[in-house]
C-alpha atoms as a PDB file:
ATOM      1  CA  UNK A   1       0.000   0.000   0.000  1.00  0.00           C
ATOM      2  CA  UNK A   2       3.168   2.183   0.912  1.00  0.00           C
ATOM      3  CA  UNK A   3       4.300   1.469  -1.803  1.00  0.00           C
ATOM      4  CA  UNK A   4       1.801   2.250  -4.239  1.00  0.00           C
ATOM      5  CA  UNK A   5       1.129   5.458  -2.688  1.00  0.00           C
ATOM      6  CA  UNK A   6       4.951   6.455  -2.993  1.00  0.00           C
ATOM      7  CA  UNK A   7       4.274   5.253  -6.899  1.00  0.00           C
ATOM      8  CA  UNK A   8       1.489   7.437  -7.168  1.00  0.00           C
ATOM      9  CA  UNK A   9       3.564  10.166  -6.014  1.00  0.00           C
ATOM     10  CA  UNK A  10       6.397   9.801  -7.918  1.00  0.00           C
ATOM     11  CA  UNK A  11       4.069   9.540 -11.186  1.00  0.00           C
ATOM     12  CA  UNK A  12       2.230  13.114 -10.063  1.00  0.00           C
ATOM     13  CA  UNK A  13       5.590  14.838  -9.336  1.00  0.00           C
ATOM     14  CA  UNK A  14       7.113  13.511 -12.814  1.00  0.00           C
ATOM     15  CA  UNK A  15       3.453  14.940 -14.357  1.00  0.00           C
ATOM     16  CA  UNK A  16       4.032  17.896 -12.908  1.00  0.00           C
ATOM     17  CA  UNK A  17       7.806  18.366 -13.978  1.00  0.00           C
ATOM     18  CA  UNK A  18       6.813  17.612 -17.569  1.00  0.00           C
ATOM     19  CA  UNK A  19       3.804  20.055 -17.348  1.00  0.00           C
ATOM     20  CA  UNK A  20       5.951  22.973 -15.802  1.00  0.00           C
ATOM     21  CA  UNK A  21       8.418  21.642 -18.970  1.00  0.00           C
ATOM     22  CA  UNK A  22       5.709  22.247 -21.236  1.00  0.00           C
ATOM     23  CA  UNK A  23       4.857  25.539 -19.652  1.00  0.00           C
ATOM     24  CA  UNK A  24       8.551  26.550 -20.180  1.00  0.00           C
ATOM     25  CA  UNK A  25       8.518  25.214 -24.150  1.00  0.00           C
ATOM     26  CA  UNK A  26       5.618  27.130 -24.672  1.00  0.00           C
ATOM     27  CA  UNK A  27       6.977  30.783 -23.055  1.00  0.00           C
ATOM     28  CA  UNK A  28      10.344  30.294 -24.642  1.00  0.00           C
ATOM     29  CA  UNK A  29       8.413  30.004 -28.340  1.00  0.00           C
ATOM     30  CA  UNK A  30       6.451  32.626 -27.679  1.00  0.00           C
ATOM     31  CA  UNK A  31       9.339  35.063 -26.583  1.00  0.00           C
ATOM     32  CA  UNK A  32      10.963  34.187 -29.987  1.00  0.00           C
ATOM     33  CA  UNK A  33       7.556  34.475 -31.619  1.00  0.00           C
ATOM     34  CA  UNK A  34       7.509  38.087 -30.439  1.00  0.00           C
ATOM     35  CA  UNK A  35      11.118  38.327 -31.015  1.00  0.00           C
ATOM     36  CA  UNK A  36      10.886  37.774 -34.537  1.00  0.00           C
ATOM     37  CA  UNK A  37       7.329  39.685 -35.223  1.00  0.00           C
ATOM     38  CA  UNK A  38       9.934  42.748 -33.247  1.00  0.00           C
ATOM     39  CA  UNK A  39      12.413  42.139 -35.672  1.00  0.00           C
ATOM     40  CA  UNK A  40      10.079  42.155 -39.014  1.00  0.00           C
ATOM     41  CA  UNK A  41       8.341  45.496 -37.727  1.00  0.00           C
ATOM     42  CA  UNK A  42      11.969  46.981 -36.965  1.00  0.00           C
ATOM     43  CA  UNK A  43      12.482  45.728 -40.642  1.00  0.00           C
ATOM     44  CA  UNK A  44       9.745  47.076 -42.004  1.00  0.00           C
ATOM     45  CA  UNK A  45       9.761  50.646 -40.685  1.00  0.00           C
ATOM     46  CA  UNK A  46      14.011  50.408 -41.688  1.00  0.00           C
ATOM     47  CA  UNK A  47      12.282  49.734 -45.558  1.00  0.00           C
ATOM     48  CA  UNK A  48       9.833  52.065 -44.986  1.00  0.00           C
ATOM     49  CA  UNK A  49      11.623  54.911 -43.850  1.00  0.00           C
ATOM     50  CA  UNK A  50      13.960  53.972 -46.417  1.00  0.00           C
ATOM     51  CA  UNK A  51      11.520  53.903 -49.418  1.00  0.00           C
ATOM     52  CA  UNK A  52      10.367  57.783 -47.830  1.00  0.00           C
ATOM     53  CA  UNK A  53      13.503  58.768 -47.926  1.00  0.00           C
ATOM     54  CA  UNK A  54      14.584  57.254 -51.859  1.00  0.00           C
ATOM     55  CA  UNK A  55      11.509  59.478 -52.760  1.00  0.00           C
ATOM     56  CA  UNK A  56      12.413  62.815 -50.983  1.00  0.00           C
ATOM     57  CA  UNK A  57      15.359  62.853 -52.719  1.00  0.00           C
ATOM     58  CA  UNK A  58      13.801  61.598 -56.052  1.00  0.00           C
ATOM     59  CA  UNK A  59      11.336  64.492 -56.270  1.00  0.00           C
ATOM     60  CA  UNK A  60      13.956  66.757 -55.505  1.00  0.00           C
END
């Protein structure tokens, strides 16, 4: 009966683990998710402001 219980035990702490694991996976894609959505904004306001510029001194 002990031992069961200690069984039982082990199995929820090893759920847990894996579920706080998970949990971890999932904030560490997300950070690089928003990492790279950062990145292609930074990008895009770099061509943007780029582009503005090309034409300023275009119509010059």
């Amino acid at each position: 009966m002990l031992l069961l219980l200690l069984l039982l035990l082990l199995l929820l702490l090893l759920l847990l683990l894996l579920l706080l694991l998970l949990l971890l996976l999932l904030l560490l894609l997300l950070l690089l998710l928003l990492l790279l959505l950062l990145l292609l904004l930074l990008l895009l306001l770099l061509l943007l402001h780029h582009h503005h510029h090309h034409h300023h001194r275009c119509s010059q």
